[in-house]
N, C-alpha and C. Protein backbone atom coordinates (compact mmCIF):
# COMPACT_ATOMS: atom_id res chain seq x y z
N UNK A 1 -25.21 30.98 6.43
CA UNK A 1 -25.27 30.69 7.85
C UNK A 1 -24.50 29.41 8.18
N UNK A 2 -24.77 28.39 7.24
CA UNK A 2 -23.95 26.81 7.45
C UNK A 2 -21.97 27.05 7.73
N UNK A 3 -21.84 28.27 6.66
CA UNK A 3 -20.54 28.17 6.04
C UNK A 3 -20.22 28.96 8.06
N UNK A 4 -20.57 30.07 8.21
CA UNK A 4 -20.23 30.74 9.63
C UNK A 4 -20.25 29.77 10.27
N UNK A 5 -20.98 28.73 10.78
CA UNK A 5 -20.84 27.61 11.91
C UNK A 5 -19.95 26.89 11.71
N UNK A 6 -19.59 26.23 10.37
CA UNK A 6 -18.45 25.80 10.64
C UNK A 6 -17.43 26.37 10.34
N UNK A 7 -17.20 27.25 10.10
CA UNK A 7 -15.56 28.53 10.67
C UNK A 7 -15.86 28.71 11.68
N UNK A 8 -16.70 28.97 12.78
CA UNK A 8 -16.81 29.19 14.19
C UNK A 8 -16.28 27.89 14.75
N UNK A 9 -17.08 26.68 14.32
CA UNK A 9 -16.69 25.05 14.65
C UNK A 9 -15.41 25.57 14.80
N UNK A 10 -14.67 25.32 13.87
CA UNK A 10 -13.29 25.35 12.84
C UNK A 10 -12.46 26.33 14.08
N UNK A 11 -12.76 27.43 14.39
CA UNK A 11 -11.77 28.34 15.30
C UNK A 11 -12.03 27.80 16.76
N UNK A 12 -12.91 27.11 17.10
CA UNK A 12 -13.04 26.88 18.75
C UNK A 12 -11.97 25.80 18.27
N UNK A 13 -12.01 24.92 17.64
CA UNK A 13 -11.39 23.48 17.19
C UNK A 13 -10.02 24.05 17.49
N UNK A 14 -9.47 24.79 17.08
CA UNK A 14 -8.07 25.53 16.64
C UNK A 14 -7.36 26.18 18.09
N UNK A 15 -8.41 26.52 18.91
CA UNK A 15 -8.24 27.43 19.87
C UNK A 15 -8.08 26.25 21.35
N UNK A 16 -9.07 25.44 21.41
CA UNK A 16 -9.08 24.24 22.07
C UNK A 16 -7.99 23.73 21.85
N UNK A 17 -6.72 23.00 20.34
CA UNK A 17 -5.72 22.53 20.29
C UNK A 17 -4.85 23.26 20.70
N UNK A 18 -4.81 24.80 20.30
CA UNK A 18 -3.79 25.30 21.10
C UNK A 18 -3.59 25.33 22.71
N UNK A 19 -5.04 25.28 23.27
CA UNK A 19 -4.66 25.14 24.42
C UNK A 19 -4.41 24.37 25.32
N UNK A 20 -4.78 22.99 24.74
CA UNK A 20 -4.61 21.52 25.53
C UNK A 20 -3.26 20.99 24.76
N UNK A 21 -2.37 21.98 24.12
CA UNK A 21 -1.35 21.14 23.30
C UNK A 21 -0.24 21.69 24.72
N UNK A 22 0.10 22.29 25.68
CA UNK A 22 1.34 22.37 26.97
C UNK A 22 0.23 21.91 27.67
N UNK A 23 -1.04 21.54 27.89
CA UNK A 23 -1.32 20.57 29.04
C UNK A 23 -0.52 18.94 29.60
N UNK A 24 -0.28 18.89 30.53
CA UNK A 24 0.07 17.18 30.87
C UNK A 24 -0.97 16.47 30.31
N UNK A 25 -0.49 15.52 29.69
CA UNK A 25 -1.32 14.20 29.42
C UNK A 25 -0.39 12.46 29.98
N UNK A 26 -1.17 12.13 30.04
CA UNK A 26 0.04 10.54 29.79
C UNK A 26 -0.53 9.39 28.82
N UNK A 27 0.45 8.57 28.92
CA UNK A 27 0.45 7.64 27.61
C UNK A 27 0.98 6.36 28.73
N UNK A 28 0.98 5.38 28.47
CA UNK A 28 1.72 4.52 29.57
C UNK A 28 2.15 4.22 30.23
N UNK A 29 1.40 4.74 31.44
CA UNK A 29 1.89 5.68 32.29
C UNK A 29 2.85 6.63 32.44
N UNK A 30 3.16 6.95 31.30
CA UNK A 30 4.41 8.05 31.77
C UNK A 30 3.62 9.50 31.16
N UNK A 31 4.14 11.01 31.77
CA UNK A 31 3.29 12.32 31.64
C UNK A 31 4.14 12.63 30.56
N UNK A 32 3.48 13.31 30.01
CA UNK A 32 3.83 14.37 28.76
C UNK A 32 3.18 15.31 28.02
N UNK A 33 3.73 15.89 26.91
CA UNK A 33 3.02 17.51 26.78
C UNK A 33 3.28 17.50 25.60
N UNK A 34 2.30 18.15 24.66
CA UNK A 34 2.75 18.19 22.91
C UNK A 34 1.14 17.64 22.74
N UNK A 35 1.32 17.29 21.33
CA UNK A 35 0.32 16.75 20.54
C UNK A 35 -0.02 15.53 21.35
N UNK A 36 -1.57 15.48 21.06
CA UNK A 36 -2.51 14.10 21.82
C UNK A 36 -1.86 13.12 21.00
N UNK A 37 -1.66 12.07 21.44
CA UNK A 37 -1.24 10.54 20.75
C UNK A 37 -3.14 10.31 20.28
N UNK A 38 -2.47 9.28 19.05
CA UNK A 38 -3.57 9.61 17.98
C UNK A 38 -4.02 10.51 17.00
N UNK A 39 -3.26 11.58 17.12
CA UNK A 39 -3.38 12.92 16.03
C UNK A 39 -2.28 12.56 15.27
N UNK A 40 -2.48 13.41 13.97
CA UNK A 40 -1.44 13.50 13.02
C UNK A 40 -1.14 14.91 12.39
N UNK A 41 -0.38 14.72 11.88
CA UNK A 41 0.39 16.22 10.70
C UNK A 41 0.47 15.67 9.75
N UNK A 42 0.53 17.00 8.76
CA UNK A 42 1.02 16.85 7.46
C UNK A 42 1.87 17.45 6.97
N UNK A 43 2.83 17.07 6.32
CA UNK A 43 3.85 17.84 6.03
C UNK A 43 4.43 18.33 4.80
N UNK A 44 4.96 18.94 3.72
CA UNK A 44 5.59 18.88 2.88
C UNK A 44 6.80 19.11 2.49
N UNK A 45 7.30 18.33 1.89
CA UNK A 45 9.53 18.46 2.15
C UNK A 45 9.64 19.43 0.84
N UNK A 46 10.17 20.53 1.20
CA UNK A 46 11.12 21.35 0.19
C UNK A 46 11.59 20.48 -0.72
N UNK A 47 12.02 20.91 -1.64
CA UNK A 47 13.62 20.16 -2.49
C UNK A 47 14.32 20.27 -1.59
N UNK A 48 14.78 18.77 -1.22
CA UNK A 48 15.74 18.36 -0.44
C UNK A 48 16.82 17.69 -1.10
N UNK A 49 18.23 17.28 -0.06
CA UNK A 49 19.36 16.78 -0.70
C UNK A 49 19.48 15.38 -0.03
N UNK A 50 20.05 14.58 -0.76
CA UNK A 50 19.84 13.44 -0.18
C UNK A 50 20.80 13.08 -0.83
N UNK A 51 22.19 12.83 0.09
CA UNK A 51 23.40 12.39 -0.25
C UNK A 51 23.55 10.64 0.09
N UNK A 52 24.43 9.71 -0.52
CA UNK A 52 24.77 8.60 -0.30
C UNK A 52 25.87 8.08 -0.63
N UNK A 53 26.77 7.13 0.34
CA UNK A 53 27.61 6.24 -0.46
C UNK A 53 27.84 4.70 0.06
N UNK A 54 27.80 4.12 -0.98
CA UNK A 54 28.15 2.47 -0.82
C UNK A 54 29.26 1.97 -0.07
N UNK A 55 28.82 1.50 0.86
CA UNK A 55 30.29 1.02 2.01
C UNK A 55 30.25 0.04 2.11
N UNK A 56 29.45 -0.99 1.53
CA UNK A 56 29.68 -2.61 1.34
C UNK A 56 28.51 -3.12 0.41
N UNK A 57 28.48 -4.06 -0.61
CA UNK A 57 28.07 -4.66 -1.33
C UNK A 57 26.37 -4.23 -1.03
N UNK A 58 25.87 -4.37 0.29
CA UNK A 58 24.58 -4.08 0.48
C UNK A 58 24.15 -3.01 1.57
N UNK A 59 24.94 -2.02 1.74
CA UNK A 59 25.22 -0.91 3.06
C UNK A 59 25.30 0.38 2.57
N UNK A 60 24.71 1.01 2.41
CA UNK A 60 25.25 2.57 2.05
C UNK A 60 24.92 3.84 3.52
N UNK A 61 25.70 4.70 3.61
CA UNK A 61 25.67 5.76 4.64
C UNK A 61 24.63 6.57 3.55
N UNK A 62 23.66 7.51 4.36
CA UNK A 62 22.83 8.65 3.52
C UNK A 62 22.95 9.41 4.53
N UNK A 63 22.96 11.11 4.18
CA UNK A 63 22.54 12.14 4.87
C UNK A 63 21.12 12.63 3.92
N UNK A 64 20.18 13.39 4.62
CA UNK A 64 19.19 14.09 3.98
C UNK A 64 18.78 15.51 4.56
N UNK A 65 19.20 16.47 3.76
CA UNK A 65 18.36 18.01 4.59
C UNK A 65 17.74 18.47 3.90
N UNK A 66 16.47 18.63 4.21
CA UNK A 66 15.60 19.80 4.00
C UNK A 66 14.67 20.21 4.90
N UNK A 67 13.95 21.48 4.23
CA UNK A 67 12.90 22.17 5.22
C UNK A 67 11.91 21.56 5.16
N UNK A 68 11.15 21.33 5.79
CA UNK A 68 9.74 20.69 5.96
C UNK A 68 8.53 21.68 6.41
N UNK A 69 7.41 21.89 5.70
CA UNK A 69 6.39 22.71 5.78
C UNK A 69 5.28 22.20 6.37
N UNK A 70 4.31 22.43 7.04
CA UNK A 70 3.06 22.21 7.60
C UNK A 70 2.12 22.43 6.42
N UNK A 71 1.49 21.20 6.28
CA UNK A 71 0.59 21.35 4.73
C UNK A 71 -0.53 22.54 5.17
N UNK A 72 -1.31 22.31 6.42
CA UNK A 72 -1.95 23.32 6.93
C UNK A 72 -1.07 24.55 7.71
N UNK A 73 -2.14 24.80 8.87
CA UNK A 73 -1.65 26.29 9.36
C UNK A 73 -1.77 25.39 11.03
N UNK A 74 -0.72 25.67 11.80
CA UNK A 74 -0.89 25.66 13.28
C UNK A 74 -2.07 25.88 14.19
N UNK A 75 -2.79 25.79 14.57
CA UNK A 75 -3.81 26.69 15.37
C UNK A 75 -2.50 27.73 16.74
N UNK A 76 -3.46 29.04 16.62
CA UNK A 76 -3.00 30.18 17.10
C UNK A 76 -2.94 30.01 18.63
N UNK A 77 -1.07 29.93 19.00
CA UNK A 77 -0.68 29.74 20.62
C UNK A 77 -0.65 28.57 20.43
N UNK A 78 -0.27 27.54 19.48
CA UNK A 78 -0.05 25.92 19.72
C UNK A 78 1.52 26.35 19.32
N UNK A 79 1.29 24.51 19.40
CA UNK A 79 3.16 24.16 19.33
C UNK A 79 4.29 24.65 20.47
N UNK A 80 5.44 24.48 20.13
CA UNK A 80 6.73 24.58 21.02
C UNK A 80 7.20 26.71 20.23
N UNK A 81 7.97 26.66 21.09
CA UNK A 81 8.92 28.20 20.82
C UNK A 81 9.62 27.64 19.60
N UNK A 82 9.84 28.74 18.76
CA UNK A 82 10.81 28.59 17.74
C UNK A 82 12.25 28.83 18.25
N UNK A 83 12.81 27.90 17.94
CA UNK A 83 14.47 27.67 18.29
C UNK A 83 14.46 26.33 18.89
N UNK A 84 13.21 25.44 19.48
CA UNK A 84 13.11 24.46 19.49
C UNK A 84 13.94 23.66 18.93
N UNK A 85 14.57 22.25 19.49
CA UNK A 85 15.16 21.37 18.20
C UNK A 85 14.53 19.90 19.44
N UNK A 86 15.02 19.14 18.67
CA UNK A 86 14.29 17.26 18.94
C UNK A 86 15.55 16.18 18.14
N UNK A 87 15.67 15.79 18.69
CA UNK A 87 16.82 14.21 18.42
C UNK A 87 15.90 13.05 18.50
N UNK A 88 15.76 13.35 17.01
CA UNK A 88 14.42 11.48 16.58
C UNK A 88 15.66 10.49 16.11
N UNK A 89 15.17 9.32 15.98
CA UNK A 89 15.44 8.50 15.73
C UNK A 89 14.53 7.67 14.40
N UNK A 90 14.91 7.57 13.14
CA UNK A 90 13.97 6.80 12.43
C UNK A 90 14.27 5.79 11.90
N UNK A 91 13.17 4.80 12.16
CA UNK A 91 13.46 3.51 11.33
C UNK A 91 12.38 3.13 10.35
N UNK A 92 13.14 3.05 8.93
CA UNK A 92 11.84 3.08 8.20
C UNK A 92 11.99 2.48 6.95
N UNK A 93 11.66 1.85 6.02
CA UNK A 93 11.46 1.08 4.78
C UNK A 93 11.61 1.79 3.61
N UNK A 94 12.14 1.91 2.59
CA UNK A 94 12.31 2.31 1.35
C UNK A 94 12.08 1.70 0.22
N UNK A 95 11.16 1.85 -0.31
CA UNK A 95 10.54 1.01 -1.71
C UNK A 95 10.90 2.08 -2.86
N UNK A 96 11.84 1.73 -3.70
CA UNK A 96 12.56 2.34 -5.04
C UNK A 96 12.22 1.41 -6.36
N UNK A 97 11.63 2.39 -7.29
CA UNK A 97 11.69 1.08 -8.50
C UNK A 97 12.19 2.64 -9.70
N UNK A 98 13.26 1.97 -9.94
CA UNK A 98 13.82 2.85 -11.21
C UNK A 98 12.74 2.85 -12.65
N UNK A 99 12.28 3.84 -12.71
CA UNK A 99 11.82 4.95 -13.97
C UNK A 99 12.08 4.47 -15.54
N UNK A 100 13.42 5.23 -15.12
CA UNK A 100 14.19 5.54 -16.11
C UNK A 100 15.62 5.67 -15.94
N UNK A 101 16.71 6.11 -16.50
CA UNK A 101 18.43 6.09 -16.46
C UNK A 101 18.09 6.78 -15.65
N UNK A 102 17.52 7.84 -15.17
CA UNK A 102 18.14 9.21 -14.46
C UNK A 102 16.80 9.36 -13.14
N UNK A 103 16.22 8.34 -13.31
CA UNK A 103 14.71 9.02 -12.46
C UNK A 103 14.17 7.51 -11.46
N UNK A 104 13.93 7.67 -10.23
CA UNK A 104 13.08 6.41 -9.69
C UNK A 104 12.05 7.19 -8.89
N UNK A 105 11.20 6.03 -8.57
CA UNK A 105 10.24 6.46 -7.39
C UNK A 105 10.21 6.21 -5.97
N UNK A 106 10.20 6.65 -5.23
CA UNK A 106 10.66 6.23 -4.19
C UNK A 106 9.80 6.70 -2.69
N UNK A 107 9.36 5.95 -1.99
CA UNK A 107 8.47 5.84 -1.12
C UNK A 107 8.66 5.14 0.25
N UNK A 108 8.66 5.97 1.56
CA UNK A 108 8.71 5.09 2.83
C UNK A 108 7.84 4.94 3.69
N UNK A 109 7.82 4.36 5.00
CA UNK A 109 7.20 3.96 5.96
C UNK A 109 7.48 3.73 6.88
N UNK A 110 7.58 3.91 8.42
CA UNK A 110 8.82 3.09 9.47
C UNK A 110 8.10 4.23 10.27
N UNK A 111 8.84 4.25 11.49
CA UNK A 111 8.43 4.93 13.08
C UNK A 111 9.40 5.68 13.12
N UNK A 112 9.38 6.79 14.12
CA UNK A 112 10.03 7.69 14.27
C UNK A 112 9.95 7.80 16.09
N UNK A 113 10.85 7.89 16.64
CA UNK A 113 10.99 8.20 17.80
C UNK A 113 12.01 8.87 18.51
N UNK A 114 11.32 9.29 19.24
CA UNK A 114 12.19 10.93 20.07
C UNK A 114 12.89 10.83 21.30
N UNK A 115 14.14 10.88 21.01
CA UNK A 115 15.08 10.32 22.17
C UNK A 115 15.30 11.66 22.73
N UNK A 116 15.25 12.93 22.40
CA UNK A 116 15.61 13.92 23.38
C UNK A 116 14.76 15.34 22.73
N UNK A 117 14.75 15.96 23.50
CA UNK A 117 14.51 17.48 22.90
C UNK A 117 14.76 18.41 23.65
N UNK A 118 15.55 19.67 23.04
CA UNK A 118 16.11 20.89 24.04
C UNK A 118 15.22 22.29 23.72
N UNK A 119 14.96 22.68 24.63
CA UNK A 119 13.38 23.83 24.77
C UNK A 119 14.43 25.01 24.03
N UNK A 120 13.89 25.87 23.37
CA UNK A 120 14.04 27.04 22.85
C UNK A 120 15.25 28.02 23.27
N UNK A 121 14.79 28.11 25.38
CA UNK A 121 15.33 28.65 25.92
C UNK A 121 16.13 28.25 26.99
N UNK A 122 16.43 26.89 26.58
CA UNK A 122 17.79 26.34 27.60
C UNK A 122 18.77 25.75 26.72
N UNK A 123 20.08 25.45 27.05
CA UNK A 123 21.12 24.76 26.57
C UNK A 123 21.36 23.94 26.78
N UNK A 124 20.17 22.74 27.46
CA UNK A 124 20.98 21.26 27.74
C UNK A 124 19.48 20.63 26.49
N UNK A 125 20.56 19.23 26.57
CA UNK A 125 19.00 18.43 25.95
C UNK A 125 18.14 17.95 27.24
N UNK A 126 17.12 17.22 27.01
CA UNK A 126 16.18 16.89 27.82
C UNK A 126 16.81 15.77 28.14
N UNK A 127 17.88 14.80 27.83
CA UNK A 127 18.19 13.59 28.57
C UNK A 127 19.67 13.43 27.66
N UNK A 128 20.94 12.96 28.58
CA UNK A 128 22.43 13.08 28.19
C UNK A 128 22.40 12.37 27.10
N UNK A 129 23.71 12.45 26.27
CA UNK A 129 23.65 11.21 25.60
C UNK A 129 23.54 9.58 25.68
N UNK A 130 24.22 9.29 27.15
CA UNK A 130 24.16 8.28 27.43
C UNK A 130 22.91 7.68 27.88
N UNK A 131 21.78 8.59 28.40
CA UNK A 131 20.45 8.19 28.55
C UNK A 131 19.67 8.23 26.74
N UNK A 132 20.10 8.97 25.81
CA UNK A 132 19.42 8.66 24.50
C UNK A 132 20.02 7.56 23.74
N UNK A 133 21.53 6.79 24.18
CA UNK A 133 21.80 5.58 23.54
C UNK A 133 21.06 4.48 24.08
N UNK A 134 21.00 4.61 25.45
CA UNK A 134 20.13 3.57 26.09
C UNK A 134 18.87 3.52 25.96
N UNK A 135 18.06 4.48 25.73
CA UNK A 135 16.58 4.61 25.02
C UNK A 135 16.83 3.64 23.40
N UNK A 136 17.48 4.39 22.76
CA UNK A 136 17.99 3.79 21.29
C UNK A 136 17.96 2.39 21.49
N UNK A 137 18.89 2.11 22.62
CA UNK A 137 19.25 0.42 22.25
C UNK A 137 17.51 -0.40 22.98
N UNK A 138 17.04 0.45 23.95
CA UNK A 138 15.65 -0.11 23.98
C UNK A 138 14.82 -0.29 22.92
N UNK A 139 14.50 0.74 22.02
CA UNK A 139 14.13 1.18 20.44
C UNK A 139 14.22 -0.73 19.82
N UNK A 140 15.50 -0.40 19.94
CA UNK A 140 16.17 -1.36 18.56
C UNK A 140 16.05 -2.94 19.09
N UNK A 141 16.36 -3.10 20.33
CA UNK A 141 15.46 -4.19 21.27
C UNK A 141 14.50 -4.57 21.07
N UNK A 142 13.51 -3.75 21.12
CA UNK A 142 11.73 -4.23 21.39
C UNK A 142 11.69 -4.36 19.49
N UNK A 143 12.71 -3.93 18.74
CA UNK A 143 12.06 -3.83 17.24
C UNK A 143 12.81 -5.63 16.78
N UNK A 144 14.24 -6.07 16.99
CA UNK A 144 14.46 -6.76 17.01
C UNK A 144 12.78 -7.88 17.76
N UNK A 145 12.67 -7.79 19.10
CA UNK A 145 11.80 -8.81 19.32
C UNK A 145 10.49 -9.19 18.25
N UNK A 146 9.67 -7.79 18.05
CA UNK A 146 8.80 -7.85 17.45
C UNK A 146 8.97 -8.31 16.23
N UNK A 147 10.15 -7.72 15.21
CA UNK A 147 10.42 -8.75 13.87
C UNK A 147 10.59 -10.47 13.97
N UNK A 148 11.19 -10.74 15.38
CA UNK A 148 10.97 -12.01 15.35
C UNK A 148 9.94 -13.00 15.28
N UNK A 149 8.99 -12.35 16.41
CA UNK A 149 7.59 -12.75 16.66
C UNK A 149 6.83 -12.41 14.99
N UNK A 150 7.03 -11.82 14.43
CA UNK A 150 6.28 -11.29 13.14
C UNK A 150 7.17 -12.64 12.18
N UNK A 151 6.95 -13.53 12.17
CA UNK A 151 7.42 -14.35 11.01
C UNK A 151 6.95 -14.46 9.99
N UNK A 152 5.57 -14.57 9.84
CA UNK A 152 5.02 -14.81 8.71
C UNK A 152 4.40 -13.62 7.91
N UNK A 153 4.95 -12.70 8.58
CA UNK A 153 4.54 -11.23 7.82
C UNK A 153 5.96 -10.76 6.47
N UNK A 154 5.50 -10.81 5.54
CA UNK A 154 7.13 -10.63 4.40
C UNK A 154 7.72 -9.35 4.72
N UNK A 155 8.93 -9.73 4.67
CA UNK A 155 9.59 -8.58 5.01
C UNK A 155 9.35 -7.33 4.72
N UNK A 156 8.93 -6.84 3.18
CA UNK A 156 8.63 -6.12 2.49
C UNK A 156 7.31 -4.99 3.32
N UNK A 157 6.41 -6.03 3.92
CA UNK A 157 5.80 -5.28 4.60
C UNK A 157 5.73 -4.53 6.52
N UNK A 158 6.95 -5.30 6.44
CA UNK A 158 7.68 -5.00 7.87
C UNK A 158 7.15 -4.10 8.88
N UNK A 159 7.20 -2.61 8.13
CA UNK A 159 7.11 -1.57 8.80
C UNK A 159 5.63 -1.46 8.86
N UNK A 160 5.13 -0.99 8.08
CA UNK A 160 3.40 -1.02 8.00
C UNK A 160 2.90 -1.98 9.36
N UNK A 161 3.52 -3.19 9.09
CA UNK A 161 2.77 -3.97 10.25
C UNK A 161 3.09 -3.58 11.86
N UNK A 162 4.74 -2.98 11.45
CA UNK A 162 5.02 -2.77 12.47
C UNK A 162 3.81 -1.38 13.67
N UNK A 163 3.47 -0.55 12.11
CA UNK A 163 2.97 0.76 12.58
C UNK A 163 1.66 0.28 13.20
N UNK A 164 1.26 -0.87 12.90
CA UNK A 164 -0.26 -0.94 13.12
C UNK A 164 -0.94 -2.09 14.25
N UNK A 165 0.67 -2.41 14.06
CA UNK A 165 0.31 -3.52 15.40
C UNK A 165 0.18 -3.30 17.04
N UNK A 166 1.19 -1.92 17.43
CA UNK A 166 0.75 -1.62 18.85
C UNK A 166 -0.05 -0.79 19.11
C-alpha cells in the first residue's frame, strides 16, 4: 500500500511539472516559461570530443560535442518541442590534475546562461545577434564586477562562489 502512494505521489508530481512547466512565471521582474528557477537536472554526456589548440603560451581555442542524456525520465507533456535549439553562453572553471602519460581528471563548475532560443517551429532566434552580444557583454560586465568585489575569495574557487553568492 506505502509503495502505491508513493507512485501515485510520484505521477501527480510528474503531471503537475508538466503542466506548470509553459505556464508564465517571473524572476526579477521579468516573465518567463520553462523550468521553475531553483530546480535542477541531471544529465549524462555520451563519449564526447573535445578538441583543442594552443594559441599563446597560456590560451588555447576548444570545441566540445556530444549528446547529453537526462539521467531520469521527463515527466509526460513537459519540456519544449523537439527541434528546439538555445544559444548559452558558459563560463566555467576547469580543475585537471594529470593521472598518468595518457590520462587526467578533469572537473568543472561556472554558470551557464541563455542568450537566445529558437522554438521548434519558427526560423528566427528569440533575440538578433546584436541583442545576444549585448546581453553577453552584460554577462561578462556584472562577472568582471563581482570578481572584483570578491577579493579575498582564491581564485581557484571563483566559480563556486560565484554560483552561490546571488
Amino acid at each position: 500500500m506505502r509503495q502505491q502512494t508513493v507512485q501515485k505521489r510520484n505521477n501527480v508530481s510528474s503531471q503537475d511539472s508538466a503542466k506548470t512547466y509553459n505556464e508564465f512565471k517571473t524572476f526579477g521582474g521579468k516573465q518567463y516559461t520553462g523550468m521553475k528557477v531553483g530546480r535542477s537536472h541531471k544529465w549524462y554526456y555520451d563519449k564526447g570530443e573535445w578538441k583543442e589548440k594552443k594559441v599563446t603560451p597560456d590560451k588555447w581555442e576548444f570545441s566540445y560535442s556530444v549528446t547529453k542524456r537526462r539521467a531520469g525520465h521527463a515527466p509526460e507533456g513537459s519540456g519544449v518541442p523537439i527541434g528546439t535549439e538555445y544559444n548559452w553562453y558558459i563560463l566555467a572553471h576547469q580543475n585537471v590534475k594529470k593521472l598518468d602519460a595518457n590520462n587526467y581528471s578533469t572537473s568543472m563548475t561556472g554558470l551557464k546562461y541563455k542568450l537566445a532560443h529558437k522554438r521548434a517551429e519558427k526560423e528566427n532566434w528569440s533575440a538578433t545577434d546584436k541583442a545576444q552580444r549585448k546581453r553577453l557583454i552584460q554577462i561578462l560586465e556584472e562577472m568582471i564586477a563581482q570578481l572584483k568585489q570578491d577579493t579575498n575569495v582564491p581564485v581557484q574557487e571563483k566559480p563556486v562562489s560565484l554560483l552561490t553568492s546571488k
